[in-house]
N, C-alpha and C. Protein backbone atom coordinates (compact mmCIF):
# COMPACT_ATOMS: atom_id res chain seq x y z
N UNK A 1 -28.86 -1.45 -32.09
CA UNK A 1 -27.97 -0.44 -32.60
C UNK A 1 -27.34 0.32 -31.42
N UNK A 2 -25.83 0.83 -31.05
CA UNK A 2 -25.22 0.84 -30.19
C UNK A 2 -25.09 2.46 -30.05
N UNK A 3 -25.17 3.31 -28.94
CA UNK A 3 -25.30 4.66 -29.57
C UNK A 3 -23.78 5.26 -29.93
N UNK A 4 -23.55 5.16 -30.73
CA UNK A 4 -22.18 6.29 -31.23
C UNK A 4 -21.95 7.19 -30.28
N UNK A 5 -23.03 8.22 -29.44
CA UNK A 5 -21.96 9.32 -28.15
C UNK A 5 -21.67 8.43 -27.12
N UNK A 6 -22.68 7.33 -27.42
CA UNK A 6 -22.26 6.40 -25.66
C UNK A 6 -20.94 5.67 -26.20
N UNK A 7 -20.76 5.42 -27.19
CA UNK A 7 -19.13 4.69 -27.55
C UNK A 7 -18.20 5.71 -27.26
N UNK A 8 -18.51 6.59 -28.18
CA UNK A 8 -16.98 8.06 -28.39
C UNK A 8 -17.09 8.67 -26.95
N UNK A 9 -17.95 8.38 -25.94
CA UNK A 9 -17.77 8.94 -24.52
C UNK A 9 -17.20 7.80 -24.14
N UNK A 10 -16.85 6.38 -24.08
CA UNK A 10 -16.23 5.81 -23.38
C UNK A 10 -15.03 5.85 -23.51
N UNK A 11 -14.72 5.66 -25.32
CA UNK A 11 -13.50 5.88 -25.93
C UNK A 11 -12.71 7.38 -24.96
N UNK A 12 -13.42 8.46 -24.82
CA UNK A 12 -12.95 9.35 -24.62
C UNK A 12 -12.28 9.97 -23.41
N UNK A 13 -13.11 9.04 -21.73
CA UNK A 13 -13.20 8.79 -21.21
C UNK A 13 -12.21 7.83 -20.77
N UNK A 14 -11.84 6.94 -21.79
CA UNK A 14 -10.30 6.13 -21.53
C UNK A 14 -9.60 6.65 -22.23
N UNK A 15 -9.32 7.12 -22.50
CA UNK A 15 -7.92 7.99 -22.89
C UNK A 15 -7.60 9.48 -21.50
N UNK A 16 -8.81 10.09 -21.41
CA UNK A 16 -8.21 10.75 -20.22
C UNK A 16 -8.25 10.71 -19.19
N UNK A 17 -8.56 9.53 -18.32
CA UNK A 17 -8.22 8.70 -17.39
C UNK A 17 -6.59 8.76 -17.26
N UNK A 18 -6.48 7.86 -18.06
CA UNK A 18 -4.76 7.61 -18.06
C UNK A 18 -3.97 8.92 -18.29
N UNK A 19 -4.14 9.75 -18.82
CA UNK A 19 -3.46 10.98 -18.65
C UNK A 19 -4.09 12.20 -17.46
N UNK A 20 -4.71 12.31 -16.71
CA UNK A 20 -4.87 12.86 -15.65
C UNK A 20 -4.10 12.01 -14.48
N UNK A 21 -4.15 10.77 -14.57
CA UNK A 21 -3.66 10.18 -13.80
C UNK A 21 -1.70 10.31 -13.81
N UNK A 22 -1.32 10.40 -15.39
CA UNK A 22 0.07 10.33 -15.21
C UNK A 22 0.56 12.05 -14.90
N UNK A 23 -0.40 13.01 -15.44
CA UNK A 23 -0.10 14.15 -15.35
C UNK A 23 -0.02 14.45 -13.27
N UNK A 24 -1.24 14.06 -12.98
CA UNK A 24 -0.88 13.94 -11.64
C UNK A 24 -0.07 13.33 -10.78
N UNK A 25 0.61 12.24 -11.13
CA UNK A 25 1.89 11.64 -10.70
C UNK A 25 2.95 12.09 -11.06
N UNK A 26 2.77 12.30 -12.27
CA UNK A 26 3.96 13.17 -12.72
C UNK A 26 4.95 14.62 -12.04
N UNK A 27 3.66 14.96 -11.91
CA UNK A 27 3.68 16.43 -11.19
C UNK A 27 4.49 15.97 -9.78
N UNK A 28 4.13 14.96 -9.60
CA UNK A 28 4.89 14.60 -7.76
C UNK A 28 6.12 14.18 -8.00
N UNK A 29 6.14 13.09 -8.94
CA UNK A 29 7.29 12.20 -8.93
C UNK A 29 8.63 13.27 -9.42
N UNK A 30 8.55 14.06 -10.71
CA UNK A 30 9.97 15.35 -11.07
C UNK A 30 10.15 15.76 -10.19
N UNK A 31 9.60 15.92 -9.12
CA UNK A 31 10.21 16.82 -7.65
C UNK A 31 11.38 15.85 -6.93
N UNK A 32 10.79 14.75 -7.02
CA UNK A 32 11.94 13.78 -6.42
C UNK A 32 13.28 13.79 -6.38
N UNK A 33 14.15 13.56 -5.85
CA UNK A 33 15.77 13.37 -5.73
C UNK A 33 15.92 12.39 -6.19
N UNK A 34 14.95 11.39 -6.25
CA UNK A 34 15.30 9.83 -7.14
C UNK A 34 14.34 9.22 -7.21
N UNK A 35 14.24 8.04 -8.29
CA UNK A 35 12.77 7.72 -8.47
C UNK A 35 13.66 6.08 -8.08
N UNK A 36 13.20 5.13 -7.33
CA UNK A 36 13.50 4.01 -6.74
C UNK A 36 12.38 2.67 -6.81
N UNK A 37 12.59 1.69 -7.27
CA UNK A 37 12.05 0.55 -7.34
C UNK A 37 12.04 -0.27 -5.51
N UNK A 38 13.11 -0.48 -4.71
CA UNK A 38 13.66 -0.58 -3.58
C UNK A 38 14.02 0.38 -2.62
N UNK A 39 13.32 1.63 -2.12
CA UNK A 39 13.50 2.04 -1.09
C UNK A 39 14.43 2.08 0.08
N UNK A 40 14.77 2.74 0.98
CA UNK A 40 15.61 2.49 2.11
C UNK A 40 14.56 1.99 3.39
N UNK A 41 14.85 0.85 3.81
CA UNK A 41 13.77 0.53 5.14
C UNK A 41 13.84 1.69 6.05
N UNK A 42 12.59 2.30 6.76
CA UNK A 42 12.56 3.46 8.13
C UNK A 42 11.81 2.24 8.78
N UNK A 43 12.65 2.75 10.00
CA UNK A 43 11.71 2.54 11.67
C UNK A 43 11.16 3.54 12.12
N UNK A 44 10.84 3.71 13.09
CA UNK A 44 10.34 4.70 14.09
C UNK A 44 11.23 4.83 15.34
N UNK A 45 11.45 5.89 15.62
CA UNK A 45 12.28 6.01 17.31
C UNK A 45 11.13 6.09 18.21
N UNK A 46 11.31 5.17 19.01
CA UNK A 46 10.33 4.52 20.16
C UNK A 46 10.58 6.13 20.84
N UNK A 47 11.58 6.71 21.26
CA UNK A 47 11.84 7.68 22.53
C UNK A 47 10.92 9.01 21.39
N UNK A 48 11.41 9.22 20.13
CA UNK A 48 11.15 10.62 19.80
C UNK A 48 9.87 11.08 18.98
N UNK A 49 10.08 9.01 18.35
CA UNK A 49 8.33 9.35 17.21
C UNK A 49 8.62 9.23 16.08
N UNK A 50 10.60 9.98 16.08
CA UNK A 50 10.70 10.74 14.52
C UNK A 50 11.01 9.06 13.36
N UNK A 51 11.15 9.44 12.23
CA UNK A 51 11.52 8.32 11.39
C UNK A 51 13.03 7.82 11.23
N UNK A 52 13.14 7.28 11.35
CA UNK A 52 14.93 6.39 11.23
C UNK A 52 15.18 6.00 10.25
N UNK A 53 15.74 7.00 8.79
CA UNK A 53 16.40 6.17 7.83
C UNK A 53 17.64 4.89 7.63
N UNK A 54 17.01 3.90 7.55
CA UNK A 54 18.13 2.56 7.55
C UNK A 54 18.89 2.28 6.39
N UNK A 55 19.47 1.93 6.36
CA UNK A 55 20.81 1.27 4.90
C UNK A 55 20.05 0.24 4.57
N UNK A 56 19.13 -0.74 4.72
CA UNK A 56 18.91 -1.63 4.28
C UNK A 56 17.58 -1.09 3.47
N UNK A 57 17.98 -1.80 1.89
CA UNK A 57 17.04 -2.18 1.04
C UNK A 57 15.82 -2.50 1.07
N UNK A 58 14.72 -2.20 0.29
CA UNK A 58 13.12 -3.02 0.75
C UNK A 58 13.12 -3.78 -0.30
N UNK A 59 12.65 -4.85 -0.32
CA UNK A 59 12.83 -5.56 -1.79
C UNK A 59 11.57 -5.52 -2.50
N UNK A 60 11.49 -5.52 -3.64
CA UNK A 60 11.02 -4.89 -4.92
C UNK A 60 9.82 -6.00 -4.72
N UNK A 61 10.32 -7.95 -4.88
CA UNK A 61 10.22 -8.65 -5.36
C UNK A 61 8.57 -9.33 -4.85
N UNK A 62 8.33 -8.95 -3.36
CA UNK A 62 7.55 -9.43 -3.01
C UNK A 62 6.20 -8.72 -3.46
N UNK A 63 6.38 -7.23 -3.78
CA UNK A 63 5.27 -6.68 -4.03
C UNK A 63 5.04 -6.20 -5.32
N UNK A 64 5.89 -6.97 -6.21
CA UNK A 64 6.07 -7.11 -7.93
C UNK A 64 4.97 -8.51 -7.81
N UNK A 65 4.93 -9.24 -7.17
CA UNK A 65 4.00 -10.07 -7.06
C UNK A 65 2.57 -9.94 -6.78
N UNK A 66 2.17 -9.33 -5.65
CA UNK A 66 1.49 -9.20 -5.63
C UNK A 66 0.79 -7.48 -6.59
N UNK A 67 1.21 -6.85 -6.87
CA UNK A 67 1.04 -6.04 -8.29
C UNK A 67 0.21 -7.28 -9.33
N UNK A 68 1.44 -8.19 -9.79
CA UNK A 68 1.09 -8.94 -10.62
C UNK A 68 -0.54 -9.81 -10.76
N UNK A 69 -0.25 -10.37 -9.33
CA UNK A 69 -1.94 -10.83 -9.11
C UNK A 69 -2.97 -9.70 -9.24
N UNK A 70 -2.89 -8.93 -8.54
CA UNK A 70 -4.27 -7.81 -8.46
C UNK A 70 -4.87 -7.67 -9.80
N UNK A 71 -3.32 -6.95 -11.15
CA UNK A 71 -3.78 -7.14 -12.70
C UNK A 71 -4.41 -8.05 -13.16
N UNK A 72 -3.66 -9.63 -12.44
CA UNK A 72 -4.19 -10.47 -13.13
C UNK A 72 -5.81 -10.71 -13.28
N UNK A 73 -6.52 -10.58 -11.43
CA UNK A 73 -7.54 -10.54 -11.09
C UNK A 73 -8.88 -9.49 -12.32
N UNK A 74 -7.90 -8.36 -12.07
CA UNK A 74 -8.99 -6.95 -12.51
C UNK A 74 -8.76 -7.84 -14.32
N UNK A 75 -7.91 -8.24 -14.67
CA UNK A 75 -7.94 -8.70 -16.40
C UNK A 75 -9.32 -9.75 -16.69
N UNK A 76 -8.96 -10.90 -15.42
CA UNK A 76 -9.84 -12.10 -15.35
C UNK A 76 -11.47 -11.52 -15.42
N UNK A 77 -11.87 -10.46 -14.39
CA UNK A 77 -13.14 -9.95 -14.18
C UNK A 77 -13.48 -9.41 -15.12
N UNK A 78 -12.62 -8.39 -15.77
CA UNK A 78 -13.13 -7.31 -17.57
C UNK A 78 -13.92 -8.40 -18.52
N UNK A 79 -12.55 -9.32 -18.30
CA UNK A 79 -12.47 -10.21 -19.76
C UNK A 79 -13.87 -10.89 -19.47
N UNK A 80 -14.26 -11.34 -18.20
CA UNK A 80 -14.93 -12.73 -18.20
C UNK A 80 -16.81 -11.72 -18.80
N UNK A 81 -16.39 -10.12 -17.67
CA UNK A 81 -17.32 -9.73 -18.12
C UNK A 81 -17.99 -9.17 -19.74
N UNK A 82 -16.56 -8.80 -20.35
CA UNK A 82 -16.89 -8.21 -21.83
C UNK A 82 -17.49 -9.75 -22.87
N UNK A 83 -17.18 -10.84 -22.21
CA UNK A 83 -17.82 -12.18 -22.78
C UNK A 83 -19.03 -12.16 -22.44
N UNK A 84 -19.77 -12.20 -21.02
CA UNK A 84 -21.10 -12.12 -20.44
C UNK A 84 -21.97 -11.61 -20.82
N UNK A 85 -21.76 -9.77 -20.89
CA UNK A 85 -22.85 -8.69 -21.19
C UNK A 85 -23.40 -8.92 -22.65
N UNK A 86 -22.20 -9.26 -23.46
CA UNK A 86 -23.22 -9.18 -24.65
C UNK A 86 -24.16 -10.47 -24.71
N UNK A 87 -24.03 -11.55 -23.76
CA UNK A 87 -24.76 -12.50 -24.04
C UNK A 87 -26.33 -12.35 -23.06
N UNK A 88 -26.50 -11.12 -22.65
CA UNK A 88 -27.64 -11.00 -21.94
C UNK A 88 -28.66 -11.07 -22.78
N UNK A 89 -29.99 -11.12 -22.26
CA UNK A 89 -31.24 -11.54 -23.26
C UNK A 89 -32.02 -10.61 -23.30
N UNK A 90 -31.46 -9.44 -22.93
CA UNK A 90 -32.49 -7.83 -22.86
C UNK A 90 -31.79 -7.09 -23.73
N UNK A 91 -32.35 -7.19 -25.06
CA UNK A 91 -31.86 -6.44 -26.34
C UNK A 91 -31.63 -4.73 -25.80
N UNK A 92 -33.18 -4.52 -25.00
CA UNK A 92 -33.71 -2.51 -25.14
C UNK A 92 -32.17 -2.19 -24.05
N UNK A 93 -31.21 -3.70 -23.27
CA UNK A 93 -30.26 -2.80 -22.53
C UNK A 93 -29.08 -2.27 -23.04
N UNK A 94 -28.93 -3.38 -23.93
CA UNK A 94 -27.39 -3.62 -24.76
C UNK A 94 -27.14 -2.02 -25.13
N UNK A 95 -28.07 -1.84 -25.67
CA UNK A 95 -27.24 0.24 -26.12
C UNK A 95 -26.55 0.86 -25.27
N UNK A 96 -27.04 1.02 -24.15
CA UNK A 96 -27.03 0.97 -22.60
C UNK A 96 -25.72 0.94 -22.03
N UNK A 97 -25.35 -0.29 -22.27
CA UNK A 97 -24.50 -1.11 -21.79
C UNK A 97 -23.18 -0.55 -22.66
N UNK A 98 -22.99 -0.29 -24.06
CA UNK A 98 -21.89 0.11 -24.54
C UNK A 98 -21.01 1.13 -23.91
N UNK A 99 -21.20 2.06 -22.97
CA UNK A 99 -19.87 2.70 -22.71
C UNK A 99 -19.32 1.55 -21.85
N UNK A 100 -20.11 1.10 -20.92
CA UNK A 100 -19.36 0.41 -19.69
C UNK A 100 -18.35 -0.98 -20.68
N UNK A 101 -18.89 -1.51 -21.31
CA UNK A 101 -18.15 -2.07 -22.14
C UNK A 101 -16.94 -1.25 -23.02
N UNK A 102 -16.76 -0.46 -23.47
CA UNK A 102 -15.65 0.62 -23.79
C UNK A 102 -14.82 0.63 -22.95
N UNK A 103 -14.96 0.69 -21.27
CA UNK A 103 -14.32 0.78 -20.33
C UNK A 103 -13.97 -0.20 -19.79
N UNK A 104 -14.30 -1.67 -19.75
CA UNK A 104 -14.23 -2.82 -19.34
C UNK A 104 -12.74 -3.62 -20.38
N UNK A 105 -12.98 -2.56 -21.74
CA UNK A 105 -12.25 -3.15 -22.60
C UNK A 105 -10.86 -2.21 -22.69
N UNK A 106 -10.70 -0.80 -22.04
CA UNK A 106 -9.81 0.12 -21.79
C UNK A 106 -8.93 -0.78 -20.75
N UNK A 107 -9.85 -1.45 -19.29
CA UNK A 107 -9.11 -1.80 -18.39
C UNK A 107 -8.35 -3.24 -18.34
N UNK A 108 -8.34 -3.67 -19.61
CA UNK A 108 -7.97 -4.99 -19.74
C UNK A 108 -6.35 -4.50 -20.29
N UNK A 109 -6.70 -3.82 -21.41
CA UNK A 109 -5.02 -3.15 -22.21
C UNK A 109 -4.41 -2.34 -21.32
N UNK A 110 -5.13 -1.40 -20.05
CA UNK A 110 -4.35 -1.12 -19.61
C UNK A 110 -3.66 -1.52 -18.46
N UNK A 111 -4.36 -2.90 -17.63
CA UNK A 111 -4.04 -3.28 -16.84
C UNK A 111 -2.37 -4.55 -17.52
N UNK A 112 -3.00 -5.05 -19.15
CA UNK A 112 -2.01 -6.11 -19.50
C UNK A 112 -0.87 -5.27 -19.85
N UNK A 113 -1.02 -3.79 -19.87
CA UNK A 113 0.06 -2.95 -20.14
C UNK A 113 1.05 -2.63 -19.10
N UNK A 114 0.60 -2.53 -18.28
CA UNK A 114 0.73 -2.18 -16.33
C UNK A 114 1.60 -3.37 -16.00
N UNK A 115 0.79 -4.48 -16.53
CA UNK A 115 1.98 -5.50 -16.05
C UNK A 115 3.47 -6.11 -16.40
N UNK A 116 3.16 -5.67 -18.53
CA UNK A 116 4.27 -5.40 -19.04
C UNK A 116 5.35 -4.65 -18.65
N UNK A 117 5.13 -3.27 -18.49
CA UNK A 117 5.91 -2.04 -18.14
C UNK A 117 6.45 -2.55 -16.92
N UNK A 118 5.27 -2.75 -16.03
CA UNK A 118 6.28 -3.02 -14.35
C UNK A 118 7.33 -3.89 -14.61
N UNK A 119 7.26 -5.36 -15.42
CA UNK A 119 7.86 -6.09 -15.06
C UNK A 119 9.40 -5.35 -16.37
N UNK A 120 9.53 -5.19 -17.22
CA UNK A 120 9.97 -4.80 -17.98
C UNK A 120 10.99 -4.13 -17.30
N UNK A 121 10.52 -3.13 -16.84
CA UNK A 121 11.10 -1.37 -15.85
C UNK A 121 11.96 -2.22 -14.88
N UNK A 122 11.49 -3.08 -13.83
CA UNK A 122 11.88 -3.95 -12.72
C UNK A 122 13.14 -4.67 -13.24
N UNK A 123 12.79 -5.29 -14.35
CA UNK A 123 14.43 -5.58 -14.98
C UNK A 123 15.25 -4.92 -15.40
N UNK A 124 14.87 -3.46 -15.95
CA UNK A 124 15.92 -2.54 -16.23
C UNK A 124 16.72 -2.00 -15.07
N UNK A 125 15.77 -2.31 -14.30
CA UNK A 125 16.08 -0.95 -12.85
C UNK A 125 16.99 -2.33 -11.77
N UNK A 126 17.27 -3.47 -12.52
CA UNK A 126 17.60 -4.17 -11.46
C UNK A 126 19.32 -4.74 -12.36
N UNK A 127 19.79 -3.93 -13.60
CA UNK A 127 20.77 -4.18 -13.89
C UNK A 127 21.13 -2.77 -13.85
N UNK A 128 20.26 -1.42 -13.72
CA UNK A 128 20.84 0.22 -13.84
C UNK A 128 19.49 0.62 -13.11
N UNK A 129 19.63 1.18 -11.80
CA UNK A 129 18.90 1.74 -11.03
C UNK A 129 18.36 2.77 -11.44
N UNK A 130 19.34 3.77 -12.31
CA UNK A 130 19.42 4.79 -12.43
C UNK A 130 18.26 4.91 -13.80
N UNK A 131 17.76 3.59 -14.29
CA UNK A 131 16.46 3.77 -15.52
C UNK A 131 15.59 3.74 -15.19
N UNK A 132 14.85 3.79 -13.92
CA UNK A 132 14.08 4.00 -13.41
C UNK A 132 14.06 5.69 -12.88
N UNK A 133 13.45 6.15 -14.03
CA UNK A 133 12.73 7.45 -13.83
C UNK A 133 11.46 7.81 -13.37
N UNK A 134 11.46 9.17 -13.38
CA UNK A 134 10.10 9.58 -12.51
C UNK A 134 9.23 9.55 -14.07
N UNK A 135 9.06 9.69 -15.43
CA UNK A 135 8.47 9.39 -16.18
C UNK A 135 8.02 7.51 -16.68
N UNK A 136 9.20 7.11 -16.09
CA UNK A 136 8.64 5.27 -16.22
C UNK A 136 7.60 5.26 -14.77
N UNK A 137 8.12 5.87 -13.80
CA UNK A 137 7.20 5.82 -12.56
C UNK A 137 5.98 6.22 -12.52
N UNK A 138 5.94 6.71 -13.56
CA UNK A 138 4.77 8.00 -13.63
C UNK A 138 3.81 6.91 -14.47
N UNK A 139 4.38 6.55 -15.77
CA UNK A 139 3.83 5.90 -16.57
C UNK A 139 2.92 4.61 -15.89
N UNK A 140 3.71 3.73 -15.24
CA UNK A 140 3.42 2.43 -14.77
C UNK A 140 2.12 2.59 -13.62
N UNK A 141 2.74 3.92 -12.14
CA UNK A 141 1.11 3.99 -12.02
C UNK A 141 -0.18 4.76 -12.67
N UNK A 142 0.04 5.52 -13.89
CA UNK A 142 -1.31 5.96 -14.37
C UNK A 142 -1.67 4.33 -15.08
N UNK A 143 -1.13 3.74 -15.46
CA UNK A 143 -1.60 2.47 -16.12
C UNK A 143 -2.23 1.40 -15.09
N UNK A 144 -1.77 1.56 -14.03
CA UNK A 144 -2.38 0.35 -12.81
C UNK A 144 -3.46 1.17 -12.40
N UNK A 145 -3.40 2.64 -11.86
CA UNK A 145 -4.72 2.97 -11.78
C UNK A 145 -5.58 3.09 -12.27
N UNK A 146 -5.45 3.52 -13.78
CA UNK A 146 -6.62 4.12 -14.88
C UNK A 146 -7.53 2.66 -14.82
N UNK A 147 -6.77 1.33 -15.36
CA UNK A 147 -7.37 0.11 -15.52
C UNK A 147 -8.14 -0.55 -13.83
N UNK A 148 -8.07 0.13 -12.65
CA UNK A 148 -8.87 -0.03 -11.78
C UNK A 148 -9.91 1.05 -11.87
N UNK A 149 -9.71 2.22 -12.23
CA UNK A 149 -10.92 3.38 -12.35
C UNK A 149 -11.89 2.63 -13.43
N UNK A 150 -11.01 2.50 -14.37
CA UNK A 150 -12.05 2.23 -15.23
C UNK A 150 -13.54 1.34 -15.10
N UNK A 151 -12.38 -0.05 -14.79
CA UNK A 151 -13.26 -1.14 -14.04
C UNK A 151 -14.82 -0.48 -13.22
N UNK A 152 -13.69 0.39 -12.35
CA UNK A 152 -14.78 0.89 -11.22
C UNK A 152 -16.16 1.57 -12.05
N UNK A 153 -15.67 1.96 -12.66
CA UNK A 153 -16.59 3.42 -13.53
C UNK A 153 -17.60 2.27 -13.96
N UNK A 154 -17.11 1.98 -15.23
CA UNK A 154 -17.64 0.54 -15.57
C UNK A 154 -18.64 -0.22 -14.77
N UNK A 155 -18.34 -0.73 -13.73
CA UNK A 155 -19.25 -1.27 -12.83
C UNK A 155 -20.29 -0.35 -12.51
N UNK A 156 -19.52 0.70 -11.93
CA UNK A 156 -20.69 1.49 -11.86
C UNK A 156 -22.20 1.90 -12.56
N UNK A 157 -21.19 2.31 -13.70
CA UNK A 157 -22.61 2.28 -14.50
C UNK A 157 -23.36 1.41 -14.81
N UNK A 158 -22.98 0.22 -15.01
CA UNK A 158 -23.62 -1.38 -15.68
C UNK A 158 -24.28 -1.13 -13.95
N UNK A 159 -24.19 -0.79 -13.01
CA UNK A 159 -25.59 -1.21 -11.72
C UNK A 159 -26.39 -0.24 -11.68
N UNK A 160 -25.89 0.79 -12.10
CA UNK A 160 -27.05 2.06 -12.47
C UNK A 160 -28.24 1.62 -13.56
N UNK A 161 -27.52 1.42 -14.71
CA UNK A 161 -28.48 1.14 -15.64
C UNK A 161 -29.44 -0.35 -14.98
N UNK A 162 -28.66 -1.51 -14.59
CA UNK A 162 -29.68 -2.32 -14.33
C UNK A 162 -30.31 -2.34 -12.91
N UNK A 163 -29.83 -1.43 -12.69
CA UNK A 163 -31.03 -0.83 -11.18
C UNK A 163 -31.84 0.08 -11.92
N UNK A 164 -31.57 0.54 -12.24
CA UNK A 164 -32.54 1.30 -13.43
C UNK A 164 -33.51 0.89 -13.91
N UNK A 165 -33.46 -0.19 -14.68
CA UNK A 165 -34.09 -1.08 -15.57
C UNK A 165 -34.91 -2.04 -14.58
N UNK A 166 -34.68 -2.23 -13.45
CA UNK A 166 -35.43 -3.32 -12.79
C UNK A 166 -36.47 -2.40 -11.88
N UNK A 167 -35.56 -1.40 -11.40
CA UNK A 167 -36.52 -0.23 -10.75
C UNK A 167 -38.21 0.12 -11.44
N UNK A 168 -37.65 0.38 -13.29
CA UNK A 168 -39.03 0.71 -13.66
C UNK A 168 -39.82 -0.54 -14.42
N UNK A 169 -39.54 -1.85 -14.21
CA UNK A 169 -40.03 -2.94 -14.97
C UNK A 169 -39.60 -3.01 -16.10
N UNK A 170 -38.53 -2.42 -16.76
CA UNK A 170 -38.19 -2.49 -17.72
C UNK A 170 -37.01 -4.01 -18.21
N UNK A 171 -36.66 -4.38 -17.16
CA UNK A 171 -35.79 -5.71 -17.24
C UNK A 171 -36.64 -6.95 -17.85
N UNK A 172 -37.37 -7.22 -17.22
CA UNK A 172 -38.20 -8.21 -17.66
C UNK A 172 -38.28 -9.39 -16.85
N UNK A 173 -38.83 -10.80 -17.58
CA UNK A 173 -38.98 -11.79 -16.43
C UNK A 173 -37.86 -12.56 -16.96
C-alpha cells in the first residue's frame, strides 16, 4: 500500500519546481531589451579585456541539438527507471519508493514537453524573431530544468532510502 502524503508530496513537489523555476527566469528575462534564439557573436579585445559586440549571428542549430539529446537521455533514464523500481523484490521498500517515482514520472512530461516547446518556439522564432518572448523563454527553461531537478531529487532519494535499507539490514539477501 503506497503512502498517500508520500504521493501528494511528490505530486506537489512537481508542480512547484516548474514554477519557481519559471518565476525565477522570468524575473530576469522581462528586464531584457530582447529575448533571442541567435545571439550576436562577442570576442574579447586582446589590448583592453573589454567584450566586442560582432554583427554576426550564433546559430541556434547546433545547440537545438544537443538540447535535444540531453532530453532525450534524462527521458531514456526516468522511463527505463519508472519500468525497473516497481519490479524490485523488496515489497517493505516500494512505499518508500513512491515519491521518487512521482518525480521520475514529472521528469519525463516535462522534459518531452521541453523538447516540444523548444523545437516548436525555434520554428516560430525562425520565420518572426520577434515570437520569441521572454515568457516562451521563460517557459522552455523552467521545463528543461524542473525535469533535470526532478530526476536529481528523485535519485536522490531512491539512494537515501536504499542506503538506508542496506545500512540497517533491512534490504535483504
Amino acid at each position: 500500500m503506497a503512502l498517500p502524503g508520500t504521493i501528494w508530496f511528490g505530486i506537489a513537489m512537481g508542480l512547484v519546481i516548474p514554477a519557481a523555476f519559471f518565476a525565477f527566469e522570468y524575473s530576469i528575462e522581462r528586464k531584457a531589451a530582447y529575448v533571442t534564439l541567435t545571439p550576436f557573436k562577442r570576442t574579447r579585445d586582446p589590448q583592453t579585456g573589454g567584450i566586442i559586440e560582432g554583427t554576426e549571428e550564433v546559430s541556434f542549430d547546433p545547440r537545438h541539438g544537443h538540447y535535444m539529446k540531453c532530453a532525450e537521455v534524462l527521458i531514456t533514464l526516468a522511463s527505463a527507471s519508472l519500468v525497473f523500481i516497481p519490479t524490485l523484490h523488496v515489497s517493505s521498500l516500494l512505499p518508500k519508493l513512491a515519491f521518487s517515482m512521482v518525480l521520475l514520472g514529472f521528469t519525463v512530461v516535462y522534459a518531452l514537453l521541453f523538447m516540444a516547446l523548444l523545437t516548436y518556439f525555434y520554428e516560430m522564432f525562425l520565420f518572426n524573431p520577434a515570437s520569441f518572448t521572454a515568457l516562451r523563454s521563460s517557459l522552455v527553461f523552467a521545463l528543461g530544468f524542473s525535469a533535470f531537478f526532478c530526476f536529481a531529487v528523485a535519485y536522490l532519494v531512491l539512494s537515501i532510502i536504499t542506503g538506508n535499507a542496506i545500512g540497517n539490514g533491512s534490504l535483504g539477501h
